[in-house]
PDB file of N, CA and C in Angstrom:
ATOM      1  N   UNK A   1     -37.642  14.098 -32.171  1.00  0.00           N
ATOM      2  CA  UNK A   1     -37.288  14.887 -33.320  1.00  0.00           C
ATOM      3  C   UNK A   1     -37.101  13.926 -34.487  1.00  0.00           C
ATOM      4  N   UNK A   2     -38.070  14.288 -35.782  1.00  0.00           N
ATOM      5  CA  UNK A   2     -37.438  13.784 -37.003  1.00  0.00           C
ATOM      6  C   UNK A   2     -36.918  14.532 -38.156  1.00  0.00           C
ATOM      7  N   UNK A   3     -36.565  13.962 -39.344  1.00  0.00           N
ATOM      8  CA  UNK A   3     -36.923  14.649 -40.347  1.00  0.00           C
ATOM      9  C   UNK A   3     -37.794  14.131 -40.935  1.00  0.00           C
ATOM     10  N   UNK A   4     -38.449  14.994 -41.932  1.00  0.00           N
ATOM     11  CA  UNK A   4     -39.673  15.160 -42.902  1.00  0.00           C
ATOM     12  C   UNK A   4     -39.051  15.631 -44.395  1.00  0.00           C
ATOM     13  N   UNK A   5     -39.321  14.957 -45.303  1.00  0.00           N
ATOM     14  CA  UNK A   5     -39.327  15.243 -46.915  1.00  0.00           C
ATOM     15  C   UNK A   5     -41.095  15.269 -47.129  1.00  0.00           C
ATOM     16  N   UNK A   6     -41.495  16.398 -47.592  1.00  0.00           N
ATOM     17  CA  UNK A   6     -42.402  16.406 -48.571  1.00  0.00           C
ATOM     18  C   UNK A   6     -42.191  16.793 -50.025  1.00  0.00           C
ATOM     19  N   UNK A   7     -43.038  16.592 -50.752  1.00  0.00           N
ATOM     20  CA  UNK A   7     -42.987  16.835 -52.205  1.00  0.00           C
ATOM     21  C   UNK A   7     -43.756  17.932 -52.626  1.00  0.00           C
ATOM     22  N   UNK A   8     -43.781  18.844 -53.206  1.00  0.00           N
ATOM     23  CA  UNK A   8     -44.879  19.843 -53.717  1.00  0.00           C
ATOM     24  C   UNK A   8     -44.560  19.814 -54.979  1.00  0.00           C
ATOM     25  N   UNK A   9     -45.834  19.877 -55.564  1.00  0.00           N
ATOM     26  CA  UNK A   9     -45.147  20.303 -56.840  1.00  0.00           C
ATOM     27  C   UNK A   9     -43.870  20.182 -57.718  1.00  0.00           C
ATOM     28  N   UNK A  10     -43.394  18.686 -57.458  1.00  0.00           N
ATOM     29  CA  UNK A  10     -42.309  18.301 -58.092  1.00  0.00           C
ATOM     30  C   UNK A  10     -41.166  18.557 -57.395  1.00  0.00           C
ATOM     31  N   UNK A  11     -41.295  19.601 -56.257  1.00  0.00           N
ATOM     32  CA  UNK A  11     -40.023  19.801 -55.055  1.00  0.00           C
ATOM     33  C   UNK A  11     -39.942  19.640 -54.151  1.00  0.00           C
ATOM     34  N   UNK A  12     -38.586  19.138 -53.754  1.00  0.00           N
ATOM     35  CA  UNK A  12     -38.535  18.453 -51.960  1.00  0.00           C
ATOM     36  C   UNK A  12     -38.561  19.886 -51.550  1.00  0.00           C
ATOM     37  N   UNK A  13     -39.229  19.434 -49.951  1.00  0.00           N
ATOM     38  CA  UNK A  13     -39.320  20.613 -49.126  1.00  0.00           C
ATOM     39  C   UNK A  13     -38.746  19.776 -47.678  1.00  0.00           C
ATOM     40  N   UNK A  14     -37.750  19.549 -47.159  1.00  0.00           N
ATOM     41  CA  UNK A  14     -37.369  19.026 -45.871  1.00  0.00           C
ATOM     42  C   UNK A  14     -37.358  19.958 -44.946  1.00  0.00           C
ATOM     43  N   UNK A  15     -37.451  19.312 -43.743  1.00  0.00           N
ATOM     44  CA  UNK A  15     -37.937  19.867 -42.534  1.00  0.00           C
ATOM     45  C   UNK A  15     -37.469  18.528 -40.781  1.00  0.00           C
ATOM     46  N   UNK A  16     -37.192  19.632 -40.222  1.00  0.00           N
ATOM     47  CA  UNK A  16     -36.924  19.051 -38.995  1.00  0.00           C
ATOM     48  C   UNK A  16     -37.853  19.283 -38.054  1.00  0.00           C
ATOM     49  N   UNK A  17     -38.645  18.459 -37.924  1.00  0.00           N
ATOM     50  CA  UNK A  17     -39.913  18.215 -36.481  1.00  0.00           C
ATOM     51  C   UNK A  17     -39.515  17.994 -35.847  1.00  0.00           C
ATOM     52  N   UNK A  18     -39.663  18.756 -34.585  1.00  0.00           N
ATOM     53  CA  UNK A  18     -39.948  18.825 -33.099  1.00  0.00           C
ATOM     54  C   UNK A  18     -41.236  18.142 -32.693  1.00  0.00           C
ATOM     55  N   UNK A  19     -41.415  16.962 -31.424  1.00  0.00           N
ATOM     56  CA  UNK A  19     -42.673  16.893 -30.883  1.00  0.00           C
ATOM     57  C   UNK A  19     -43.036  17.666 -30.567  1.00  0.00           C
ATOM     58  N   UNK A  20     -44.389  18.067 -30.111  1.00  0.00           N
ATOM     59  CA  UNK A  20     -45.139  19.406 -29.843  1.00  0.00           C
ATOM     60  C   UNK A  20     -44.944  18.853 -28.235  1.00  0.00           C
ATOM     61  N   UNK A  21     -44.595  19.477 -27.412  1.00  0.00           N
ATOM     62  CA  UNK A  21     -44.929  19.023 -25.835  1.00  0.00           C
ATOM     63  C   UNK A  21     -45.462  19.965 -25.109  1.00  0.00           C
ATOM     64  N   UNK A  22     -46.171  20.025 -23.815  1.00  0.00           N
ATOM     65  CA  UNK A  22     -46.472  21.395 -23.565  1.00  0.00           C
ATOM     66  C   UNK A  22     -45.840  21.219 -21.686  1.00  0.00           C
ATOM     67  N   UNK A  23     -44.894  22.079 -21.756  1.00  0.00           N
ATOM     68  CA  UNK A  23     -44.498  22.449 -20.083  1.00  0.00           C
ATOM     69  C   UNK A  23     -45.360  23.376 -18.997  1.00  0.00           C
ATOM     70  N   UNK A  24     -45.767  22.539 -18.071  1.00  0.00           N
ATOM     71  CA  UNK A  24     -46.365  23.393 -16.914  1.00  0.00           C
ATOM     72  C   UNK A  24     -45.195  24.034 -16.454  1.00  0.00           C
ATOM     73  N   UNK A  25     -44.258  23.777 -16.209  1.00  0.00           N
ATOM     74  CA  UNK A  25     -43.070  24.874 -15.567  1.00  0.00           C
ATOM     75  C   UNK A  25     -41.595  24.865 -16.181  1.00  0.00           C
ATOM     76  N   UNK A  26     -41.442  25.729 -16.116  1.00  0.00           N
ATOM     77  CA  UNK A  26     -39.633  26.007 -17.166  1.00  0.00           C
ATOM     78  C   UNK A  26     -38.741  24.660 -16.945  1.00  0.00           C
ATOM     79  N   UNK A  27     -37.737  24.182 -17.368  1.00  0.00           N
ATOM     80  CA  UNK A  27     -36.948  23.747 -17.205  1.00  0.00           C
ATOM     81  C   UNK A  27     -35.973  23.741 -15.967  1.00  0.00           C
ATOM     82  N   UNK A  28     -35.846  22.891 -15.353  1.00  0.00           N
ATOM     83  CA  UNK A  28     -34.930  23.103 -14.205  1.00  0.00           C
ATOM     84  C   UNK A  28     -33.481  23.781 -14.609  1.00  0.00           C
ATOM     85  N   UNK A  29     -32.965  24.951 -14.162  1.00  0.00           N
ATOM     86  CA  UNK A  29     -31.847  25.341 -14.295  1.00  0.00           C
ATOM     87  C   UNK A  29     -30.464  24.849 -13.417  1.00  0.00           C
ATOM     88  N   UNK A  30     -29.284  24.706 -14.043  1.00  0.00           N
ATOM     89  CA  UNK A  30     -28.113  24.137 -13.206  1.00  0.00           C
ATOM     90  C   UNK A  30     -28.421  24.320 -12.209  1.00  0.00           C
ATOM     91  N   UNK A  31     -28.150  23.638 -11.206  1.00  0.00           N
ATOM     92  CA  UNK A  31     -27.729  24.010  -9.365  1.00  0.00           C
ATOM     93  C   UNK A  31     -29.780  24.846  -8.923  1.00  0.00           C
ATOM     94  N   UNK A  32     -30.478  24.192  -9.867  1.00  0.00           N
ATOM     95  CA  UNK A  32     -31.514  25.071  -9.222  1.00  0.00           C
ATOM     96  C   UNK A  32     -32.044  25.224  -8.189  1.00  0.00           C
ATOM     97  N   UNK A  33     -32.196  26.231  -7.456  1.00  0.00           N
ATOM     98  CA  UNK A  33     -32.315  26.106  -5.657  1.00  0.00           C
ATOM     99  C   UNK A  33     -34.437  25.577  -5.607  1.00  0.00           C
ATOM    100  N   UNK A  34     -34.850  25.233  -6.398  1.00  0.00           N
ATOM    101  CA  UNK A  34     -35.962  24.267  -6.755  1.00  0.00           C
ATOM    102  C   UNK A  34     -37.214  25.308  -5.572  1.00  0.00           C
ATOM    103  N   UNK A  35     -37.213  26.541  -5.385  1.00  0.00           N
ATOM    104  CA  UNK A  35     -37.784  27.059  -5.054  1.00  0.00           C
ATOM    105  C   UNK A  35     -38.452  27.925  -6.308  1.00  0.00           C
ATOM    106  N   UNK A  36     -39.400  28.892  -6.085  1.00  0.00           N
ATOM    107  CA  UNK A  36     -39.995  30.218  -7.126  1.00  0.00           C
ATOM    108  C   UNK A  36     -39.166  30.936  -6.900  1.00  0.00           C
ATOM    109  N   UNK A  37     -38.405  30.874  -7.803  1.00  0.00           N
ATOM    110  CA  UNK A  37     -37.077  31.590  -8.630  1.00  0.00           C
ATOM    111  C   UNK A  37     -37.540  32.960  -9.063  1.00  0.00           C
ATOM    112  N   UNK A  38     -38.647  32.972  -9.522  1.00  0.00           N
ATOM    113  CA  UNK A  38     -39.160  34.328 -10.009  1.00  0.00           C
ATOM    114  C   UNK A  38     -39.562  34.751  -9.190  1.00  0.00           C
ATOM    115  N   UNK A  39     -40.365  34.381  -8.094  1.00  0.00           N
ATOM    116  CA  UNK A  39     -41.245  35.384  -7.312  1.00  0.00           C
ATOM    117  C   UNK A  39     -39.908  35.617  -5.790  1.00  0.00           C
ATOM    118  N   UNK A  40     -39.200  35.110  -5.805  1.00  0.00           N
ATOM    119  CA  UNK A  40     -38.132  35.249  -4.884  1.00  0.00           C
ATOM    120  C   UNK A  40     -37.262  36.473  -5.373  1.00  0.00           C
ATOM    121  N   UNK A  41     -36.552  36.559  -6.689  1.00  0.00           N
ATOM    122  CA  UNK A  41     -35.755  37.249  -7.422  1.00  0.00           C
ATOM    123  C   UNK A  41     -36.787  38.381  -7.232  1.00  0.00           C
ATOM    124  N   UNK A  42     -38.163  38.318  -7.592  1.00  0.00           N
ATOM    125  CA  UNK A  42     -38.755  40.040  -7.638  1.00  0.00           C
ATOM    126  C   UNK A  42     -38.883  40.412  -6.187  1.00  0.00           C
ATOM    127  N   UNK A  43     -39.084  39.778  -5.362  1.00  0.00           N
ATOM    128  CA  UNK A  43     -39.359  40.507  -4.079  1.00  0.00           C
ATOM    129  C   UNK A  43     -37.635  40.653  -3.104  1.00  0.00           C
ATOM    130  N   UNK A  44     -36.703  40.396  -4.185  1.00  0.00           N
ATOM    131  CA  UNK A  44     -35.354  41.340  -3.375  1.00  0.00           C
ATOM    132  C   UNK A  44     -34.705  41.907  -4.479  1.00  0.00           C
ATOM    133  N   UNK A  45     -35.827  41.954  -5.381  1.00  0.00           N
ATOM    134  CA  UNK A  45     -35.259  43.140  -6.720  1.00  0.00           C
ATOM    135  C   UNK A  45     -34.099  42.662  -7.518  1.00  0.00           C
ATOM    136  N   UNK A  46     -33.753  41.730  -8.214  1.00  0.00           N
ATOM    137  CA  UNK A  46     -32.572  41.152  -8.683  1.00  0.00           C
ATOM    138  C   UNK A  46     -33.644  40.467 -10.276  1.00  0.00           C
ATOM    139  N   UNK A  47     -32.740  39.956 -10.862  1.00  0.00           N
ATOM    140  CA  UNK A  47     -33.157  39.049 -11.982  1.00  0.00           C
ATOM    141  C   UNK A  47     -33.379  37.868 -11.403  1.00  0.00           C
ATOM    142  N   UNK A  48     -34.485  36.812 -12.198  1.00  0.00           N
ATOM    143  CA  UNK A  48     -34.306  35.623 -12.409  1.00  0.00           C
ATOM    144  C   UNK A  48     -32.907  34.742 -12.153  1.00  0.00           C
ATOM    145  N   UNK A  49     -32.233  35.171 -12.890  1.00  0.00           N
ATOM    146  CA  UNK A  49     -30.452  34.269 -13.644  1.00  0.00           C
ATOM    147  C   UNK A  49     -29.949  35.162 -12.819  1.00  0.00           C
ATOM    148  N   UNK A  50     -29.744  36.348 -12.129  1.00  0.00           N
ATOM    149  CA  UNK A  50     -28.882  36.579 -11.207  1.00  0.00           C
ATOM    150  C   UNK A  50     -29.388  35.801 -10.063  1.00  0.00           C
ATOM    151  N   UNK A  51     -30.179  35.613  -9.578  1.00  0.00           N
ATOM    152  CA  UNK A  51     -30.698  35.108  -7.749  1.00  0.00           C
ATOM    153  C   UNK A  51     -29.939  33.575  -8.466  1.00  0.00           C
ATOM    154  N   UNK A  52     -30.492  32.927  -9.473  1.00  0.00           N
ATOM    155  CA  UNK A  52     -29.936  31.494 -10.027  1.00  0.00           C
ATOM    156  C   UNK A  52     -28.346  31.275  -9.537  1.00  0.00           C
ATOM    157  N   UNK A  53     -27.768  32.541 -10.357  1.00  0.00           N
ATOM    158  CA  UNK A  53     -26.276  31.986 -10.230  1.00  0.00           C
ATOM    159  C   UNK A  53     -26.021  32.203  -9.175  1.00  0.00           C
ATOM    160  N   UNK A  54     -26.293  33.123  -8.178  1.00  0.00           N
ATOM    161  CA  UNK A  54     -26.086  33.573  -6.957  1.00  0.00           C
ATOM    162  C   UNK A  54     -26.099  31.916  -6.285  1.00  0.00           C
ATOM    163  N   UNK A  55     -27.077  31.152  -6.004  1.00  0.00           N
ATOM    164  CA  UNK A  55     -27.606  30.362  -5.326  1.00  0.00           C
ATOM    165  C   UNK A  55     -26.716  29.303  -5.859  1.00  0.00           C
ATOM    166  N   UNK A  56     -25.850  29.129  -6.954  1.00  0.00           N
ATOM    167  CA  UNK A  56     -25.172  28.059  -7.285  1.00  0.00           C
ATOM    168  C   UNK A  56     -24.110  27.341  -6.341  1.00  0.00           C
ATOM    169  N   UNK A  57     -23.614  27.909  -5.611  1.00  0.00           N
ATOM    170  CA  UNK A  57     -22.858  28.045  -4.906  1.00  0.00           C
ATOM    171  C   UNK A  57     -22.935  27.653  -3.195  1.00  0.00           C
ATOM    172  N   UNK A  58     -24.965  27.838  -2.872  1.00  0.00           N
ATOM    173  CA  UNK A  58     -25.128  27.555  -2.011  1.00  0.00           C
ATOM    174  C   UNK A  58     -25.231  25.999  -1.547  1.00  0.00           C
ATOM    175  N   UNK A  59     -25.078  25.480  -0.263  1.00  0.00           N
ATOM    176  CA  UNK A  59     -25.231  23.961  -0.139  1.00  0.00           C
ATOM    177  C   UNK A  59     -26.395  23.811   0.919  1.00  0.00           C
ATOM    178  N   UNK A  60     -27.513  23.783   0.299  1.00  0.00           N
ATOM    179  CA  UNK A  60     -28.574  23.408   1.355  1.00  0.00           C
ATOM    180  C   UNK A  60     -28.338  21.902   2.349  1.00  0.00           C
ATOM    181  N   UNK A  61     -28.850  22.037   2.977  1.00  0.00           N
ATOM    182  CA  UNK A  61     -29.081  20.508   3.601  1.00  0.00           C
ATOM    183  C   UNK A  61     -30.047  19.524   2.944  1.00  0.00           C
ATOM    184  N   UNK A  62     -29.382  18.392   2.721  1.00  0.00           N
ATOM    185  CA  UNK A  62     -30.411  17.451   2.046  1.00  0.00           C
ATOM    186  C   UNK A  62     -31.938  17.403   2.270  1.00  0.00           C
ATOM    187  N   UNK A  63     -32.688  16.975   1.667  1.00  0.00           N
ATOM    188  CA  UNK A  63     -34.265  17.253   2.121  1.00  0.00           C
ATOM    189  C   UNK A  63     -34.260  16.686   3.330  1.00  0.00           C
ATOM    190  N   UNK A  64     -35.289  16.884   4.239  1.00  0.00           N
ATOM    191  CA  UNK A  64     -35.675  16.540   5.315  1.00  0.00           C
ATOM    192  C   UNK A  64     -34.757  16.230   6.532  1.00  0.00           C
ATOM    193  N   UNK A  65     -33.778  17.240   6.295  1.00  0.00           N
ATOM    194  CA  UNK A  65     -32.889  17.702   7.338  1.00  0.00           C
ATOM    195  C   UNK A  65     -32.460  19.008   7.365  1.00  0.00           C
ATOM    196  N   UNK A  66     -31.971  19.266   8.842  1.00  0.00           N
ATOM    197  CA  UNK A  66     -31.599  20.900   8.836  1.00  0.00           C
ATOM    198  C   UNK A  66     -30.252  20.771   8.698  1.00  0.00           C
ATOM    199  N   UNK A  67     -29.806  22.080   8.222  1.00  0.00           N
ATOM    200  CA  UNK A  67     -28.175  22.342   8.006  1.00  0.00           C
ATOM    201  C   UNK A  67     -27.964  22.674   9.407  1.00  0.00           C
ATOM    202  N   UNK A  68     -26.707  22.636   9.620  1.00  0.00           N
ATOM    203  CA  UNK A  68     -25.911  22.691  10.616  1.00  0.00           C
ATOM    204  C   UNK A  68     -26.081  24.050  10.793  1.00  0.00           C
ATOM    205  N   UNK A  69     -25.710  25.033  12.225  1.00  0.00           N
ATOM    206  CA  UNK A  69     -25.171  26.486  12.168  1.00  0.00           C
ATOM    207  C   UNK A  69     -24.572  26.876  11.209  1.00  0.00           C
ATOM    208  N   UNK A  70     -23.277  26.190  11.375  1.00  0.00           N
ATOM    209  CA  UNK A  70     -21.970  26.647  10.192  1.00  0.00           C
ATOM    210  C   UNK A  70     -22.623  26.842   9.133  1.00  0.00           C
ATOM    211  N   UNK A  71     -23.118  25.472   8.453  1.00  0.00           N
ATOM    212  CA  UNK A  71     -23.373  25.639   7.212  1.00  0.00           C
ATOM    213  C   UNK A  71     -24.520  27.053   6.981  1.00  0.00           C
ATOM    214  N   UNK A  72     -25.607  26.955   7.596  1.00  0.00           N
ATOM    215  CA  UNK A  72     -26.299  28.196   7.713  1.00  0.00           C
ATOM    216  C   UNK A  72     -25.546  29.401   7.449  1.00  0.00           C
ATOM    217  N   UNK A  73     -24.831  29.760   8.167  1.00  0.00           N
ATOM    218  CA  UNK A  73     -23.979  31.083   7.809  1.00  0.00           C
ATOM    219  C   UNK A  73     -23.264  30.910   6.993  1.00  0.00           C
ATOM    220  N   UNK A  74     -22.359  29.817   6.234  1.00  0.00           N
ATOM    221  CA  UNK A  74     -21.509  29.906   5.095  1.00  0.00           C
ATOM    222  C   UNK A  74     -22.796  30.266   3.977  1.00  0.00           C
ATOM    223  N   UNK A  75     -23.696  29.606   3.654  1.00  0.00           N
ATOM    224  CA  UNK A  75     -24.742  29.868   2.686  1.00  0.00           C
ATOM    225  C   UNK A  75     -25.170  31.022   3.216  1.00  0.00           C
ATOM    226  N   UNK A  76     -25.394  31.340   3.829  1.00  0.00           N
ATOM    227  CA  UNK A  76     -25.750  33.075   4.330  1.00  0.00           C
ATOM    228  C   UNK A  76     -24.472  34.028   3.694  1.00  0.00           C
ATOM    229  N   UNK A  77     -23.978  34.124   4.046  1.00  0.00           N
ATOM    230  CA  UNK A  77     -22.272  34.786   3.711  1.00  0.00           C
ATOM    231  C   UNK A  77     -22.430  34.841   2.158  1.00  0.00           C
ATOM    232  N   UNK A  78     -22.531  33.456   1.255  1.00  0.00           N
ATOM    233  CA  UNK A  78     -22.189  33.303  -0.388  1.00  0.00           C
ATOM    234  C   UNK A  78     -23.069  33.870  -1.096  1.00  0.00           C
ATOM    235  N   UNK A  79     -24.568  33.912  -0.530  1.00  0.00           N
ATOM    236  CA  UNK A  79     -25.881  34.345  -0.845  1.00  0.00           C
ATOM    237  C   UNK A  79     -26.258  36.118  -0.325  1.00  0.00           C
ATOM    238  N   UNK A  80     -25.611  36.399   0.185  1.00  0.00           N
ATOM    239  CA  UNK A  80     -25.752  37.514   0.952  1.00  0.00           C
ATOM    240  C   UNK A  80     -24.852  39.000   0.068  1.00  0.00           C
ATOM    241  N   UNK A  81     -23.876  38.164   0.210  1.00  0.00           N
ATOM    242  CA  UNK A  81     -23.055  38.615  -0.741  1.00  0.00           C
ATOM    243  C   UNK A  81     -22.684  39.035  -2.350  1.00  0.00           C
ATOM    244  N   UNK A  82     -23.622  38.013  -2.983  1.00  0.00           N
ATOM    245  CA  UNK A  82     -23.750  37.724  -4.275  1.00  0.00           C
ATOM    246  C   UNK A  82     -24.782  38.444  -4.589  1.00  0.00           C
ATOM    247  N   UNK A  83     -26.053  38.493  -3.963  1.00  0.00           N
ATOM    248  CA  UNK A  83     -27.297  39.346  -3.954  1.00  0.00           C
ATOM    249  C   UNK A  83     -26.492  40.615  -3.967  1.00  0.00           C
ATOM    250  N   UNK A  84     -26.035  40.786  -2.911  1.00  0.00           N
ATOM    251  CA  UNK A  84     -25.650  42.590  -2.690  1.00  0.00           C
ATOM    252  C   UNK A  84     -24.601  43.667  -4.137  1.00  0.00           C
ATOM    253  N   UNK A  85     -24.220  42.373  -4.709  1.00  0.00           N
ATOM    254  CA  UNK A  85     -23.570  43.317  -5.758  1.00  0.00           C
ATOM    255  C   UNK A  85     -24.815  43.387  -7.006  1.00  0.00           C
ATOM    256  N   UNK A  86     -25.658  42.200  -6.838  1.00  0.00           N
ATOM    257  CA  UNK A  86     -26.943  42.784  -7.927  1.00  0.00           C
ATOM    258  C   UNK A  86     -27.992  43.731  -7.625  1.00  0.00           C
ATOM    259  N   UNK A  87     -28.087  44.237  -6.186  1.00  0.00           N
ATOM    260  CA  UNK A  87     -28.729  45.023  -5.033  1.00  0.00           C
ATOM    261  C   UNK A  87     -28.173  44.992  -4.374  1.00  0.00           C
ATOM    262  N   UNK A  88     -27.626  46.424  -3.986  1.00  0.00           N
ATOM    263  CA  UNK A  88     -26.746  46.688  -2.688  1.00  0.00           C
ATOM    264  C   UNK A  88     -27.728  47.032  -1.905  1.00  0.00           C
ATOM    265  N   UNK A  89     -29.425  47.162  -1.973  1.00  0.00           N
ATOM    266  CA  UNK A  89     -30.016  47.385  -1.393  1.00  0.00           C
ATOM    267  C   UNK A  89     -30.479  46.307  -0.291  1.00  0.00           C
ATOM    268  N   UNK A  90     -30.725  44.866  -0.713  1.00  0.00           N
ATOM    269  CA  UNK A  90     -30.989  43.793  -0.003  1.00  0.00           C
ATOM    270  C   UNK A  90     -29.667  44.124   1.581  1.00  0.00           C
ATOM    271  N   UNK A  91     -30.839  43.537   2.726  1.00  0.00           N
ATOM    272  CA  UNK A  91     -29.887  43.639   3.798  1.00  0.00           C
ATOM    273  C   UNK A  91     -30.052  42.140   4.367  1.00  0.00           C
ATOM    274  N   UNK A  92     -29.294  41.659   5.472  1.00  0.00           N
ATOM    275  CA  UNK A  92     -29.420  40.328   5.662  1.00  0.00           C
ATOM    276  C   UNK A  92     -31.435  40.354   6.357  1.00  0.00           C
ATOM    277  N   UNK A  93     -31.878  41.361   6.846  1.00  0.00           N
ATOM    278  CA  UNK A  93     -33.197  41.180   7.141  1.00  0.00           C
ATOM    279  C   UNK A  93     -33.928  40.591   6.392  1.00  0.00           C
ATOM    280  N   UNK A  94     -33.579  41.360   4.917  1.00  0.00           N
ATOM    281  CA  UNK A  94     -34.621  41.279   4.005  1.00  0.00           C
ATOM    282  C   UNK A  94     -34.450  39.715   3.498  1.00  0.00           C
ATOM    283  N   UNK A  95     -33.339  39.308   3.349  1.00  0.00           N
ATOM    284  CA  UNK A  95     -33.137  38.098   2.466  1.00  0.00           C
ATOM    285  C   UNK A  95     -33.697  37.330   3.622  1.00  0.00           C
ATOM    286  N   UNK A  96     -33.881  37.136   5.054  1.00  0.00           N
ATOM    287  CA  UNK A  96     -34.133  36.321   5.925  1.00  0.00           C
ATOM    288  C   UNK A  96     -35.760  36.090   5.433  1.00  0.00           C
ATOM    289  N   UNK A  97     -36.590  37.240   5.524  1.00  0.00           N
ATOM    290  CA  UNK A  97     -37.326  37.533   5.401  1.00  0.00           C
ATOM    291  C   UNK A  97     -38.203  37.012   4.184  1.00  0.00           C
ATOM    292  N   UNK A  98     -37.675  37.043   2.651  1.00  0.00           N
ATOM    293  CA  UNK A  98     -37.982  36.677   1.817  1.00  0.00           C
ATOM    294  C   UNK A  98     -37.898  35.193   1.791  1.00  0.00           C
ATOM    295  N   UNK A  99     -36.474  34.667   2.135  1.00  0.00           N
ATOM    296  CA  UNK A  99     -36.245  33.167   2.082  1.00  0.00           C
ATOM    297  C   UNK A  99     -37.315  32.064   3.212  1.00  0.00           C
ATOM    298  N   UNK A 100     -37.573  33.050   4.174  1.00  0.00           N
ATOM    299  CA  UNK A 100     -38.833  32.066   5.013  1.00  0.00           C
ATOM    300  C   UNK A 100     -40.089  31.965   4.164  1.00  0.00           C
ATOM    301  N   UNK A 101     -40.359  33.098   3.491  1.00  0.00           N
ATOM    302  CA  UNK A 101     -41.515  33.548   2.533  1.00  0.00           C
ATOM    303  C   UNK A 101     -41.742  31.956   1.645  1.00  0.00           C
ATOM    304  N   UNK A 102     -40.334  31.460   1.500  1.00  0.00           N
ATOM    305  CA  UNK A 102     -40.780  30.628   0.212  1.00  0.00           C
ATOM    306  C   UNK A 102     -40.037  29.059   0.572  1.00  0.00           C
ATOM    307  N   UNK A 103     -39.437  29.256   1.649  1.00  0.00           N
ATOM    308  CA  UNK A 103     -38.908  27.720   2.382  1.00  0.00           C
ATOM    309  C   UNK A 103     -39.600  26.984   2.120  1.00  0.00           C
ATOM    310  N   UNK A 104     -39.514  25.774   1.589  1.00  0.00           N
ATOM    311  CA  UNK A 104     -40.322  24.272   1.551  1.00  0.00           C
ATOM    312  C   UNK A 104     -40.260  24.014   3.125  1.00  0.00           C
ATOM    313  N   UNK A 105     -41.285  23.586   3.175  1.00  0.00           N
ATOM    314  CA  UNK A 105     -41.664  23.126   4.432  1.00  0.00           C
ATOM    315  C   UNK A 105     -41.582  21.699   4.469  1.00  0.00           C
TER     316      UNK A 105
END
């Protein structure tokens, strides 16, 4: 980012430039669960920023390890839960169901 003074016609005209950049994909959001956020959120009917904040809360297992049982069901429980007041329709099937859909492998 700069600023810019030009002159026209005897008058400043200032201006704040932005580089032009171009993004292949949005911005990472806080706590982002780094999966398709959108195509996850539409197929259990919720928003974008609701499934987001929902998931803030969850604690995956570091990459290239599995979570424990426990932990499995505590993130089941926070996620399960949080979904259901933005869709009381989602059941634990469905979220099982969707979340294998889009698991990093």
């Amino acid at each position: 980012m700069f600023f810019a003074v030009r002159w026209v016609s005897g008058t400043a005209f200032a201006a704040i430039v932005l580089p032009s950049v171009a993004f292949a994909d949005p911005p990472l959001l806080k706590n982002d669960p780094k999966r398709p956020v959108a195509q996850i959120a539409r197929d259990l009917g919720v928003q974008p920023q609701q499934f987001t904040a929902c998931f803030e809360n969850v604690r995956p297992a570091s990459q290239g390890t599995q979570p424990t049982a426990e932990r499995q069901h505590a993130n089941k429980a926070v996620l399960l839960g949080c979904l259901q007041k933005a869709n009381p329709e989602i059941t634990n099937e469905k979220l099982d169901t969707v979340m294998d859909r889009y698991r990093p492998r």
